[in-house]
PDB file of N, CA and C in Angstrom:
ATOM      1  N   UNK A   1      58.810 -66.357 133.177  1.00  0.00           N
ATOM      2  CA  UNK A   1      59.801 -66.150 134.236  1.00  0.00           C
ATOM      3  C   UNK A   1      61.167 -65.945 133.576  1.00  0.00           C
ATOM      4  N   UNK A   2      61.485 -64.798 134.110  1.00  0.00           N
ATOM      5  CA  UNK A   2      63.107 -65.020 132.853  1.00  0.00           C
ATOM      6  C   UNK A   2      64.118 -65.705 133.708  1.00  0.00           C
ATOM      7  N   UNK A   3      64.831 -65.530 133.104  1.00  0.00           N
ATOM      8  CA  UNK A   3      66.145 -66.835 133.232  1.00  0.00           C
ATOM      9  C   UNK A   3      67.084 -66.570 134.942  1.00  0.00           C
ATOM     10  N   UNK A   4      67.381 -65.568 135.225  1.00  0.00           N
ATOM     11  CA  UNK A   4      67.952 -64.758 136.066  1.00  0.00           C
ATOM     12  C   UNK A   4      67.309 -65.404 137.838  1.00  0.00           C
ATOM     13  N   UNK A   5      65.912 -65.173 137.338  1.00  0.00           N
ATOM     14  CA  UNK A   5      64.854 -65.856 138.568  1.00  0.00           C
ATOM     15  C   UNK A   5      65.073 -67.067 138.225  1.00  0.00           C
ATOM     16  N   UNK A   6      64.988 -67.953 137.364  1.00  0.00           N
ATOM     17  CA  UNK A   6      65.288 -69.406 137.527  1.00  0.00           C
ATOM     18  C   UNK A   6      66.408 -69.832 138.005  1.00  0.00           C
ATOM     19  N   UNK A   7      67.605 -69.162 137.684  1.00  0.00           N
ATOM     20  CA  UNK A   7      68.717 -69.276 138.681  1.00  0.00           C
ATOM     21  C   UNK A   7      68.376 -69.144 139.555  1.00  0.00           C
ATOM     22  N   UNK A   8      68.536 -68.434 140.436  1.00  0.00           N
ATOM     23  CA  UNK A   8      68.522 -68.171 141.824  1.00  0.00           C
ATOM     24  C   UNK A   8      67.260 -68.863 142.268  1.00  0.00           C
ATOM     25  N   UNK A   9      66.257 -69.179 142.058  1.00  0.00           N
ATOM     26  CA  UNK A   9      65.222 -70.555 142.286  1.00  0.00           C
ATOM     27  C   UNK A   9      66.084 -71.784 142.658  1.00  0.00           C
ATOM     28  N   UNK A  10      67.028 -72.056 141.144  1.00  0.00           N
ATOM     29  CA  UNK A  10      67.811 -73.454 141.652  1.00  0.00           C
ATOM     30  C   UNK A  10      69.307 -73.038 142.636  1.00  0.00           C
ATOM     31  N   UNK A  11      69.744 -72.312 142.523  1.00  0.00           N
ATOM     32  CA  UNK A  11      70.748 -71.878 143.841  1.00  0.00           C
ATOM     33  C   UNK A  11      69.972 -72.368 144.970  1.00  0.00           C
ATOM     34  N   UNK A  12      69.021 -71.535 145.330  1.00  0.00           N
ATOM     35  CA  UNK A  12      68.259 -71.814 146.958  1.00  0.00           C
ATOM     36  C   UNK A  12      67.331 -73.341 146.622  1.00  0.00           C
ATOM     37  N   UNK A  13      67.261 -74.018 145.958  1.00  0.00           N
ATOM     38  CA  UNK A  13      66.632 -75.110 146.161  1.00  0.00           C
ATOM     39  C   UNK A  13      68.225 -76.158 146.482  1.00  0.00           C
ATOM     40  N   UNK A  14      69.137 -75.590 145.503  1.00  0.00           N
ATOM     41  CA  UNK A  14      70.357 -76.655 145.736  1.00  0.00           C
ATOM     42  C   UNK A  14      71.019 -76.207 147.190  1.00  0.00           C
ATOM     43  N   UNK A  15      70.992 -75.145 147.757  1.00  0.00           N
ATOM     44  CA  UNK A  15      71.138 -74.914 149.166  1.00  0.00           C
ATOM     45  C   UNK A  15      70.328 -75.417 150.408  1.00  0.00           C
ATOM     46  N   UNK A  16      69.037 -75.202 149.769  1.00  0.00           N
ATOM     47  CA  UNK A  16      68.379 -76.240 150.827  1.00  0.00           C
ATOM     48  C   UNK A  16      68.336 -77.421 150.614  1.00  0.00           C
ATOM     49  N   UNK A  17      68.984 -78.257 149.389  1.00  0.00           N
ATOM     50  CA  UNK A  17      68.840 -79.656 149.431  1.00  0.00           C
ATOM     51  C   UNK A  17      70.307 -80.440 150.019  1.00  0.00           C
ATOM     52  N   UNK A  18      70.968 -79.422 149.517  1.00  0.00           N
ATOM     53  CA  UNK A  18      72.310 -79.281 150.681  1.00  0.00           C
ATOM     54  C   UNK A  18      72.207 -79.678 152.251  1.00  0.00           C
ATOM     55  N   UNK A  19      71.541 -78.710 152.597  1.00  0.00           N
ATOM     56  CA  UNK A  19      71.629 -78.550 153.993  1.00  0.00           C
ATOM     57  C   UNK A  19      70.661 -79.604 154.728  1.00  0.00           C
ATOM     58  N   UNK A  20      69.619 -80.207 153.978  1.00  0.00           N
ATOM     59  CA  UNK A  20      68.415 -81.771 154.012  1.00  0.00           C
ATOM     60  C   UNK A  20      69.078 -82.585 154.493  1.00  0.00           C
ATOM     61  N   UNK A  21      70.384 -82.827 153.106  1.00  0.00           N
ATOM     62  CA  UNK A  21      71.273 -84.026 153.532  1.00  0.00           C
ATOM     63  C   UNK A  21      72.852 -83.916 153.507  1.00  0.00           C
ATOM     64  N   UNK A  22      72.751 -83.350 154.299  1.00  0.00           N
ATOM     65  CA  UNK A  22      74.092 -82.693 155.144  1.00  0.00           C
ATOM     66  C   UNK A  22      74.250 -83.669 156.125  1.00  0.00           C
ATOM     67  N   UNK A  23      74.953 -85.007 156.198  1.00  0.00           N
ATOM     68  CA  UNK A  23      75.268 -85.991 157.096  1.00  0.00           C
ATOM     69  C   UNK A  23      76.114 -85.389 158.504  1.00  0.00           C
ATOM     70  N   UNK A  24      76.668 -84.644 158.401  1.00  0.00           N
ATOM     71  CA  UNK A  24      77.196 -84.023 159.598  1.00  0.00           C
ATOM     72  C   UNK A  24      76.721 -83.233 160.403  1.00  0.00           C
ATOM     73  N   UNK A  25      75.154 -83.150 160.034  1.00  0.00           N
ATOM     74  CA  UNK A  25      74.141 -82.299 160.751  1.00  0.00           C
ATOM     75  C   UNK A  25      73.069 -83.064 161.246  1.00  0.00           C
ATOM     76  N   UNK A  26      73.175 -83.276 162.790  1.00  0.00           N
ATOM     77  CA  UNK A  26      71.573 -83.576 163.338  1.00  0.00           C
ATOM     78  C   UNK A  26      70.303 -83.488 162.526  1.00  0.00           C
ATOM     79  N   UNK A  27      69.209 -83.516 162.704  1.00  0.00           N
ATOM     80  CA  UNK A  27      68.438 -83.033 161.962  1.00  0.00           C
ATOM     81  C   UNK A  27      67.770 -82.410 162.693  1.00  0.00           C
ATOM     82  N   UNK A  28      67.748 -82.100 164.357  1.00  0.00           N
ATOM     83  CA  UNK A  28      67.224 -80.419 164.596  1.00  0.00           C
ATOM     84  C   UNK A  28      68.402 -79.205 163.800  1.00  0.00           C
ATOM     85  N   UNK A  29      69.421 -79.503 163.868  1.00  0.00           N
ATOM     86  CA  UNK A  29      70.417 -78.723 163.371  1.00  0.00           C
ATOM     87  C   UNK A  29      70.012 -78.270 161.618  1.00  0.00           C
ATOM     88  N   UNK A  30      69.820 -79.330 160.733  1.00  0.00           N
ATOM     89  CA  UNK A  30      69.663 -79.038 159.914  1.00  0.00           C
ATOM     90  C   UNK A  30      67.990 -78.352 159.787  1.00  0.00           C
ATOM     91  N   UNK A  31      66.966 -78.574 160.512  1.00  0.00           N
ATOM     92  CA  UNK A  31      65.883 -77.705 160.671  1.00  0.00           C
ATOM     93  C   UNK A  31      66.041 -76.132 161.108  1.00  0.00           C
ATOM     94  N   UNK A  32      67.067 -75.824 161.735  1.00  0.00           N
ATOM     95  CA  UNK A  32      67.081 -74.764 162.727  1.00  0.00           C
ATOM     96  C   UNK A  32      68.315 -74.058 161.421  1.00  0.00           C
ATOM     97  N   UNK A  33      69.336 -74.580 160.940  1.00  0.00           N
ATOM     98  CA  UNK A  33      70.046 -74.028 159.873  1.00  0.00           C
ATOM     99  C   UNK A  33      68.928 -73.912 158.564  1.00  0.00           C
ATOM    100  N   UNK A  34      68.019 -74.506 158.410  1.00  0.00           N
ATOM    101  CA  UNK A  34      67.079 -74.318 157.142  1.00  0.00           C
ATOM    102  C   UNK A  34      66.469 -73.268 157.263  1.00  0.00           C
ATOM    103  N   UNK A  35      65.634 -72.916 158.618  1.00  0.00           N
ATOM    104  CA  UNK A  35      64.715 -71.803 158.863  1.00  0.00           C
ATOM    105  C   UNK A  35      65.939 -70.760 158.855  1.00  0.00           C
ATOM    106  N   UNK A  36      67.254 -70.687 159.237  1.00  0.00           N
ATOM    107  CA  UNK A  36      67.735 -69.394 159.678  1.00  0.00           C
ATOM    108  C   UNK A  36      68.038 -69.116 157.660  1.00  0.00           C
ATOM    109  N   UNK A  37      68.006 -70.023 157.028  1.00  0.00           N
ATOM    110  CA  UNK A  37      68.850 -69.165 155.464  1.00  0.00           C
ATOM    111  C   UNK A  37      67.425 -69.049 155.162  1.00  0.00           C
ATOM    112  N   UNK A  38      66.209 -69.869 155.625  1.00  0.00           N
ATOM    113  CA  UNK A  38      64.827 -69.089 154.632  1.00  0.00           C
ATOM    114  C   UNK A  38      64.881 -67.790 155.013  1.00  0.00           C
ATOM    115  N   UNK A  39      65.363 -67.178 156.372  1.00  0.00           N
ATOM    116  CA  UNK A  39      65.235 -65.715 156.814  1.00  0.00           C
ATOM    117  C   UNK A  39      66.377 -64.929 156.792  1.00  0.00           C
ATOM    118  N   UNK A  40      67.126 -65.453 155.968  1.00  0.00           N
ATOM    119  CA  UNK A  40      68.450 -64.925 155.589  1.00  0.00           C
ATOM    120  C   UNK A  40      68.647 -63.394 154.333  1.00  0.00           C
ATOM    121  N   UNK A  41      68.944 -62.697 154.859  1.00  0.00           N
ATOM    122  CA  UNK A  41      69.374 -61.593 153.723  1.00  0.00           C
ATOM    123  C   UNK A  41      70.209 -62.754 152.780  1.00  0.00           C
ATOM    124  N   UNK A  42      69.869 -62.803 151.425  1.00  0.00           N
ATOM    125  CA  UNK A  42      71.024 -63.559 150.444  1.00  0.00           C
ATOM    126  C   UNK A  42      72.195 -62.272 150.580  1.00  0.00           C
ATOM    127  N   UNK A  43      72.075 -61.230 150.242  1.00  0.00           N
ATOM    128  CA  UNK A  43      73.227 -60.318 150.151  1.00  0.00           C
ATOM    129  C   UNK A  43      74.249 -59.726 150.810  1.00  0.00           C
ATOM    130  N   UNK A  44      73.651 -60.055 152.731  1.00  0.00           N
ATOM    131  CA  UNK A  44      74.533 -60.089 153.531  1.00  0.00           C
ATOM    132  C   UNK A  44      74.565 -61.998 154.313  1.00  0.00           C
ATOM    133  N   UNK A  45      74.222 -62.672 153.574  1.00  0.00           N
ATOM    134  CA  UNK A  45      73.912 -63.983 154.562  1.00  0.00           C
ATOM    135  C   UNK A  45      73.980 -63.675 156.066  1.00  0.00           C
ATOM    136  N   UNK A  46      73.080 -63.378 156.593  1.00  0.00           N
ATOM    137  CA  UNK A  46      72.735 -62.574 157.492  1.00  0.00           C
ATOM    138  C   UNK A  46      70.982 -62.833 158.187  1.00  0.00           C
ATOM    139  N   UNK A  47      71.229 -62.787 158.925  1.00  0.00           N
ATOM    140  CA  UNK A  47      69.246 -63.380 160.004  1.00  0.00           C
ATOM    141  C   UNK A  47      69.764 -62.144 160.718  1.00  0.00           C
ATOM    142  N   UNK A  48      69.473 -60.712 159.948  1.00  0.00           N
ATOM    143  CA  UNK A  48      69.624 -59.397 160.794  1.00  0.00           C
ATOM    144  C   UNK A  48      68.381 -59.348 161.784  1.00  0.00           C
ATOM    145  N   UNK A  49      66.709 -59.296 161.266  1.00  0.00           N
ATOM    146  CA  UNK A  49      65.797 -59.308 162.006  1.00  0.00           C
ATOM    147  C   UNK A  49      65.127 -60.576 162.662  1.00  0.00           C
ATOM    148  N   UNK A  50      65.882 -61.485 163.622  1.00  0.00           N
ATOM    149  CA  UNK A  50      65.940 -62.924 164.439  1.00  0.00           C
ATOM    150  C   UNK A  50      64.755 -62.036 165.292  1.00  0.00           C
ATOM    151  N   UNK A  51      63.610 -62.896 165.337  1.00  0.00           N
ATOM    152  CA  UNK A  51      62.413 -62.877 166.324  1.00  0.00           C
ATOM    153  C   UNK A  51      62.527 -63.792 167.479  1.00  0.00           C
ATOM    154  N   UNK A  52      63.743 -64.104 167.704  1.00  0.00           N
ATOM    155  CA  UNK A  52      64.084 -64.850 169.203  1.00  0.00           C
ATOM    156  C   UNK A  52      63.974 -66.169 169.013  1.00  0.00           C
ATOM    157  N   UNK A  53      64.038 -66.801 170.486  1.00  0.00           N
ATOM    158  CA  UNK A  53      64.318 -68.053 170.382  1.00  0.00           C
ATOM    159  C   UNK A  53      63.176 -68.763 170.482  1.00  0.00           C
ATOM    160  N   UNK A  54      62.535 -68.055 171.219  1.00  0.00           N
ATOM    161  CA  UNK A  54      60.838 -68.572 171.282  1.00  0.00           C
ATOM    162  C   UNK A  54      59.845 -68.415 169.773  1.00  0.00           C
ATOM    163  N   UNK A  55      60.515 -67.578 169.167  1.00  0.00           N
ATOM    164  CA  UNK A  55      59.275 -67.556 167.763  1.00  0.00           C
ATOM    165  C   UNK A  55      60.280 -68.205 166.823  1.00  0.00           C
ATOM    166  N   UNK A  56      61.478 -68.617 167.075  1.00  0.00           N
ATOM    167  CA  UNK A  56      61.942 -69.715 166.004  1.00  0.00           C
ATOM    168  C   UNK A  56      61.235 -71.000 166.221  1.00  0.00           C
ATOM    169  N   UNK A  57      61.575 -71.477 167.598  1.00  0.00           N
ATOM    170  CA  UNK A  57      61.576 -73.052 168.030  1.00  0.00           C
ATOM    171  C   UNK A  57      60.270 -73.780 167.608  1.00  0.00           C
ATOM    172  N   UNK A  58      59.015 -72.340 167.999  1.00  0.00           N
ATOM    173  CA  UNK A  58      57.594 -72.903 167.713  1.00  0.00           C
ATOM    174  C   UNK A  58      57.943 -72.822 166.544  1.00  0.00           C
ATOM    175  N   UNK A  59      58.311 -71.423 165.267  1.00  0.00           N
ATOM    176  CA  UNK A  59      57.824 -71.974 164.043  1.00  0.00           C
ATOM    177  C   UNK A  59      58.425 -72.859 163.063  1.00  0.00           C
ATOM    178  N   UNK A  60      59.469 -73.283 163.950  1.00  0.00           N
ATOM    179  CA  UNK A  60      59.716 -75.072 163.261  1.00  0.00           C
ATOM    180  C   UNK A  60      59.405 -76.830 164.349  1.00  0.00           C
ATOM    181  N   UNK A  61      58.914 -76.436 165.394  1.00  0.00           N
ATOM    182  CA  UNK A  61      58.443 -77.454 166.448  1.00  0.00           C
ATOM    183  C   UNK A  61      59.112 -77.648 167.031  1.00  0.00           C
ATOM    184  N   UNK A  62      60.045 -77.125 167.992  1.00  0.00           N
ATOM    185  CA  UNK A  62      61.087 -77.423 168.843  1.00  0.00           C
ATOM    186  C   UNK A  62      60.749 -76.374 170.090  1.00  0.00           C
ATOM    187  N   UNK A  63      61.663 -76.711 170.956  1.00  0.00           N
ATOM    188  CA  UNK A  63      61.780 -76.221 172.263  1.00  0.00           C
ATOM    189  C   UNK A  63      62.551 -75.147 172.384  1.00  0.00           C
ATOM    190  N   UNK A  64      62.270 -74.515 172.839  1.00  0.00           N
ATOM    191  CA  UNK A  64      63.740 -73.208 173.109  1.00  0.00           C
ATOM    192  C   UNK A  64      64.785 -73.511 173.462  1.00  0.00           C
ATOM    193  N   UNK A  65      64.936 -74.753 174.429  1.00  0.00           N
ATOM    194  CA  UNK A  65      65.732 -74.917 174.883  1.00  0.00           C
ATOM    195  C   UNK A  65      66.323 -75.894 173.834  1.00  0.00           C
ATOM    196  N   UNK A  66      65.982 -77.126 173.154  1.00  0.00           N
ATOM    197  CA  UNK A  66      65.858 -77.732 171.735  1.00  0.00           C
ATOM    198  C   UNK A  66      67.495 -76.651 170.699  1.00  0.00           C
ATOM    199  N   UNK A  67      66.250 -75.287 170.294  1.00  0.00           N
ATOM    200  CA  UNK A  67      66.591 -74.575 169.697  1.00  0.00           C
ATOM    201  C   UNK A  67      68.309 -74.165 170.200  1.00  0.00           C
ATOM    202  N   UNK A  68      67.712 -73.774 171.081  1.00  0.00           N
ATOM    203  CA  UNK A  68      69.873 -73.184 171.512  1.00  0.00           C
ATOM    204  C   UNK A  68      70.596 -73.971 171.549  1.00  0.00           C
ATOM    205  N   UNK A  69      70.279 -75.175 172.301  1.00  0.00           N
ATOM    206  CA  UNK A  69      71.469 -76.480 171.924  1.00  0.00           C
ATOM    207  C   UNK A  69      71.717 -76.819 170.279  1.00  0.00           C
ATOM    208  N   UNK A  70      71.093 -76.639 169.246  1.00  0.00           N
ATOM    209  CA  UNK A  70      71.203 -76.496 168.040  1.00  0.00           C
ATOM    210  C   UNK A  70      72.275 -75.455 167.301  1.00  0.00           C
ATOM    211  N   UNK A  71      71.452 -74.208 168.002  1.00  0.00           N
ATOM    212  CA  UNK A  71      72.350 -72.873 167.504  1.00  0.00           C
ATOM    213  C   UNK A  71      73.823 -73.183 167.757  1.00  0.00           C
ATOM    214  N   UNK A  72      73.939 -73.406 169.126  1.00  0.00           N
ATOM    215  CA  UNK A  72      75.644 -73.668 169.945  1.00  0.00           C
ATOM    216  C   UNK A  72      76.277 -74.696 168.851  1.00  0.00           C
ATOM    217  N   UNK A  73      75.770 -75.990 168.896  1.00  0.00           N
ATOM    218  CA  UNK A  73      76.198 -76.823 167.918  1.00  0.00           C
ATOM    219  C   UNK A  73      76.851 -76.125 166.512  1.00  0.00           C
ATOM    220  N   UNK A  74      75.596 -75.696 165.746  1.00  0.00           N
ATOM    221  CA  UNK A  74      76.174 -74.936 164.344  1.00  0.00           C
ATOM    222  C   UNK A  74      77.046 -74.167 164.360  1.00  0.00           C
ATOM    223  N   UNK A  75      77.003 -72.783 165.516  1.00  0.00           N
ATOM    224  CA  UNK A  75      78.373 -72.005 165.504  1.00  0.00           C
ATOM    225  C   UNK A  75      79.662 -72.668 166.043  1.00  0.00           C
ATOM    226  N   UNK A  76      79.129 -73.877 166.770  1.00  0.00           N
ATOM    227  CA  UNK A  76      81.024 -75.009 167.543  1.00  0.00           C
ATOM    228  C   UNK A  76      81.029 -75.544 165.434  1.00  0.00           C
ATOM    229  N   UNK A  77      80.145 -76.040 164.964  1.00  0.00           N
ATOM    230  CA  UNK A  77      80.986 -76.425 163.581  1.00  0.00           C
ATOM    231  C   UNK A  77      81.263 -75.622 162.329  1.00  0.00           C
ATOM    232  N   UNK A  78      80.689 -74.043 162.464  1.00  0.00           N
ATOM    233  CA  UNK A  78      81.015 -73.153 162.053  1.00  0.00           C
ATOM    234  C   UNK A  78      79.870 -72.907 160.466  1.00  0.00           C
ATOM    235  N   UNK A  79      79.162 -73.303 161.272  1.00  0.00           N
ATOM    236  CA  UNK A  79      77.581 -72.840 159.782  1.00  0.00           C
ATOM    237  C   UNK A  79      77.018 -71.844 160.337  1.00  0.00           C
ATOM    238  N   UNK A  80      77.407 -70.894 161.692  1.00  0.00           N
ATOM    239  CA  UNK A  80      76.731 -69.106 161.794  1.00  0.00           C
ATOM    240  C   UNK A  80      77.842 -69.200 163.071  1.00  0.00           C
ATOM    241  N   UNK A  81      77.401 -67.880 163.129  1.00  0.00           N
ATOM    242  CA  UNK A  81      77.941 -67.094 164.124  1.00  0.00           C
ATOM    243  C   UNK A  81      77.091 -66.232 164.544  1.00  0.00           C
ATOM    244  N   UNK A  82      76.799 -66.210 165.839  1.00  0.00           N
ATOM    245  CA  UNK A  82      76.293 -65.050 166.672  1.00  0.00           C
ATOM    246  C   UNK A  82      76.701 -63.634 166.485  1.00  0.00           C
ATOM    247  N   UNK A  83      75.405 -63.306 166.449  1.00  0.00           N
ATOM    248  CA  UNK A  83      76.472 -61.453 166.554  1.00  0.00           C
ATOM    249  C   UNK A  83      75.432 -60.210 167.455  1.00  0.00           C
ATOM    250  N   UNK A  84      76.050 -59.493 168.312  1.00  0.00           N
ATOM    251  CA  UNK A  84      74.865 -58.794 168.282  1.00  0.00           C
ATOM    252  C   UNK A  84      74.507 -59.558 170.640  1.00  0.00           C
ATOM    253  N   UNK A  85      73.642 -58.920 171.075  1.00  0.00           N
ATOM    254  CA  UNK A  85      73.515 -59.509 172.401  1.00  0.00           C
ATOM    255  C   UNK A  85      72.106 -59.069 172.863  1.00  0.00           C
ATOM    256  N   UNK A  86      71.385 -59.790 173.448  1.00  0.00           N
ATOM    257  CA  UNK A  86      70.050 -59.147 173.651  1.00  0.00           C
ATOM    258  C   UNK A  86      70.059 -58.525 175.258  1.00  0.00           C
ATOM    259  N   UNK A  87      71.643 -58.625 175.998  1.00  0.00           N
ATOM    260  CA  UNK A  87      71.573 -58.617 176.892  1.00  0.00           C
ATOM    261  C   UNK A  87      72.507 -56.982 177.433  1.00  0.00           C
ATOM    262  N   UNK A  88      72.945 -56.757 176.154  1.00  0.00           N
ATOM    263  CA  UNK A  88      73.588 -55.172 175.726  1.00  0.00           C
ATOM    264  C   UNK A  88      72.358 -53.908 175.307  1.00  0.00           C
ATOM    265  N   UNK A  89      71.266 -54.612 175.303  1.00  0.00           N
ATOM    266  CA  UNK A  89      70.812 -53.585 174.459  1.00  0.00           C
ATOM    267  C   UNK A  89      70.396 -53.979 172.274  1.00  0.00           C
ATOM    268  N   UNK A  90      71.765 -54.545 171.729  1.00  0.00           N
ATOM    269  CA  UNK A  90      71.817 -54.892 170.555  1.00  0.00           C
ATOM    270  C   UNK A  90      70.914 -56.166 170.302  1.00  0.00           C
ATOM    271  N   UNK A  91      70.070 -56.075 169.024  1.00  0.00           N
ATOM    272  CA  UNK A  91      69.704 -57.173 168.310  1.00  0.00           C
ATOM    273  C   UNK A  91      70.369 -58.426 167.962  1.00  0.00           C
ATOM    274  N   UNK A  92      69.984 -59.431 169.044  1.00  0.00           N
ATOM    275  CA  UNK A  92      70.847 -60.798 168.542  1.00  0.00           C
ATOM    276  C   UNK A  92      70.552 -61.039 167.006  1.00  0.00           C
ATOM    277  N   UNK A  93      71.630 -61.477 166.311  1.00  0.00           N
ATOM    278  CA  UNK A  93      71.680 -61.882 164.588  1.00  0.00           C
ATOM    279  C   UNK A  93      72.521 -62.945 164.520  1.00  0.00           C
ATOM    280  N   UNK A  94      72.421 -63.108 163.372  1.00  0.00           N
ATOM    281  CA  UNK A  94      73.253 -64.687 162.871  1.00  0.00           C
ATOM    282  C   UNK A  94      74.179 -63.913 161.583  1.00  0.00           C
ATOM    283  N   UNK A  95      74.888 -64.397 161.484  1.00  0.00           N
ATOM    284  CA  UNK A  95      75.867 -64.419 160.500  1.00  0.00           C
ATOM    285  C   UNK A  95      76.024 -66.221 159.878  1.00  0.00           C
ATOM    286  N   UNK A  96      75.421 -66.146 158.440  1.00  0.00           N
ATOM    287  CA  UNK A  96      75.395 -67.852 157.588  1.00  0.00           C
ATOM    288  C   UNK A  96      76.806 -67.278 157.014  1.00  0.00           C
ATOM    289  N   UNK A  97      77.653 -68.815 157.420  1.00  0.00           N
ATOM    290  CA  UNK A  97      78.768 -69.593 156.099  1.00  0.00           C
ATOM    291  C   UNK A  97      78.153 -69.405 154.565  1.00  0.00           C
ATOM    292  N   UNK A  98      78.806 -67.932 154.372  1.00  0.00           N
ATOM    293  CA  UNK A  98      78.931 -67.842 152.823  1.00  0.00           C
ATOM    294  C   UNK A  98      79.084 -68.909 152.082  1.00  0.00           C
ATOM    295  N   UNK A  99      80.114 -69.439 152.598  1.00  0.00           N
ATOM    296  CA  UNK A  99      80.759 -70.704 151.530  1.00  0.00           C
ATOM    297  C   UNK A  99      79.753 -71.876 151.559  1.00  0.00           C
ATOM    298  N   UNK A 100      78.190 -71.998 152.114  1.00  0.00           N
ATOM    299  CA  UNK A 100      77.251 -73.430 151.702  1.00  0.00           C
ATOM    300  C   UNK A 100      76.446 -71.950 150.651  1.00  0.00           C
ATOM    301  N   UNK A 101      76.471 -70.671 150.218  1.00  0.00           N
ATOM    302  CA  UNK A 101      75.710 -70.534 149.398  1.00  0.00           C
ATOM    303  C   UNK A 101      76.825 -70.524 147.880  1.00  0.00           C
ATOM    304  N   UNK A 102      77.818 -70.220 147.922  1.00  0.00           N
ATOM    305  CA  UNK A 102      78.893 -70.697 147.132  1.00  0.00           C
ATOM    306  C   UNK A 102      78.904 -71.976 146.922  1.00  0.00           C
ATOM    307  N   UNK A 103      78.966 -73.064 147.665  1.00  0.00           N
ATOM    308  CA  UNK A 103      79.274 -73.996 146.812  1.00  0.00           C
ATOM    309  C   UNK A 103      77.439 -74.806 146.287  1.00  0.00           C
ATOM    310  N   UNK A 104      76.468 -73.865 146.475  1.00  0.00           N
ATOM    311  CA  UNK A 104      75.382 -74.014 145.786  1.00  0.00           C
ATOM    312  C   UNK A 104      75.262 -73.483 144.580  1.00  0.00           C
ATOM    313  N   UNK A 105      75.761 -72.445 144.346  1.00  0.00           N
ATOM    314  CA  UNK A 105      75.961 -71.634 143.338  1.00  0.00           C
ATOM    315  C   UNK A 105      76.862 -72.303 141.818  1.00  0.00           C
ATOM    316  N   UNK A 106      77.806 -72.789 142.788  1.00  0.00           N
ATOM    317  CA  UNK A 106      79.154 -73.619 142.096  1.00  0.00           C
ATOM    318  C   UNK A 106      78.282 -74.615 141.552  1.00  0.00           C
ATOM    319  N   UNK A 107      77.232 -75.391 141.841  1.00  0.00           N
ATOM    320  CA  UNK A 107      76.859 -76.181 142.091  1.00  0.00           C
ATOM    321  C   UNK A 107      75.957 -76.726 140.645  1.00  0.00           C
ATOM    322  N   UNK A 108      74.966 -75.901 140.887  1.00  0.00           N
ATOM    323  CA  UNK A 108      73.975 -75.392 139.759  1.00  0.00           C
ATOM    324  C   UNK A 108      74.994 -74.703 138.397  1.00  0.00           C
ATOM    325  N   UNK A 109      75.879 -73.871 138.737  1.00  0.00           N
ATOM    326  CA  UNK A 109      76.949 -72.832 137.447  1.00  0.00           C
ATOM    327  C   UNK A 109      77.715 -74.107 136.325  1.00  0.00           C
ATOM    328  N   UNK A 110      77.967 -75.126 137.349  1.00  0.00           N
ATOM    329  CA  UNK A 110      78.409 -76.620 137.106  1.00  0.00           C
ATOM    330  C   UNK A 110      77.402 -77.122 135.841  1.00  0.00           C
ATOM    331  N   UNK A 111      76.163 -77.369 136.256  1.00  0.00           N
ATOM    332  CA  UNK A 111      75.187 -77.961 135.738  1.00  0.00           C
ATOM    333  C   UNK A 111      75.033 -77.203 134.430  1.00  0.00           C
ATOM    334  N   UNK A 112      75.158 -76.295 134.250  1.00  0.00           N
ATOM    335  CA  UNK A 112      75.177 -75.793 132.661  1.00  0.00           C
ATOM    336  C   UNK A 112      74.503 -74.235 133.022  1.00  0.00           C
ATOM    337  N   UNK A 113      72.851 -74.582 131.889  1.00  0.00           N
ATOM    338  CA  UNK A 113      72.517 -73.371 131.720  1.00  0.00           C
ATOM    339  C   UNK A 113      71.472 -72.662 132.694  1.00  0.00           C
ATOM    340  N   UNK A 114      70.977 -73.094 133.745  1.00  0.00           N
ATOM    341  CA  UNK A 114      70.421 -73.403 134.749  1.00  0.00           C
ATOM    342  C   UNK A 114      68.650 -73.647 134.683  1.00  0.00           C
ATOM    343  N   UNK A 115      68.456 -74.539 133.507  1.00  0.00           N
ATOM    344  CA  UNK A 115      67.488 -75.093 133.350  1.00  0.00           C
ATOM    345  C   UNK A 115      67.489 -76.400 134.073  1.00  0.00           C
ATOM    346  N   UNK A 116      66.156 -76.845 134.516  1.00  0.00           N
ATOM    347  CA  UNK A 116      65.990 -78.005 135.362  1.00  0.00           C
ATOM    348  C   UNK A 116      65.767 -79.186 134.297  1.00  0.00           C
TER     349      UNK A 116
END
């Protein structure tokens, strides 16, 4: 495995261990913020292709209704933003806080050579 992939292995493991124990996050919140960066473009932090609210909620065990009181929460403390309307015509999307994959990055760049 060269070195390049082991970075970015520990970036997204230190992002999701971030976001695990993230004390200022519920823990549907932090479930529902975990699934949206596993389906995240890294290059636009971005959930461009969101399969709704119904094929999120089941594929982490929550309710739809569960689910949106979650979403609302994260964008009132500012870990996504809505974009996009399913009620225009446009693909609802998420927009992820650059700055939790930055300060993962920071994080691991810190740690040296990014061997575990």
């Amino acid at each position: 495995m060269d070195s390049l992939k082991i970075f970015c292995d520990r970036v997204c493991d230190q992002l999701f261990d971030s976001i695990d124990t993230c004390v200022t996050l519920s823990r549907p919140e932090r479930r529902v913020l975990h699934e949206l960066w596993a389906r995240a473009s890294v290059r636009t932090q971005s959930v461009e292709d969101y399969p709704g609210h119904a094929s999120i909620a089941a594929s982490i065990g929550m309710t739809p209704r569960s689910l949106v009181g979650a979403l609302a929460r994260l964008e009132r403390k500012g870990f996504i933003k809505a974009t996009g309307s399913s009620e225009r015509g446009r693909q609802l999307a998420y927009l992820l806080n650059a700055l939790l994959l930055e300060a993962a990055f920071d994080a691991i760049k810190a740690g040296g050579d990014g061997a575990r």
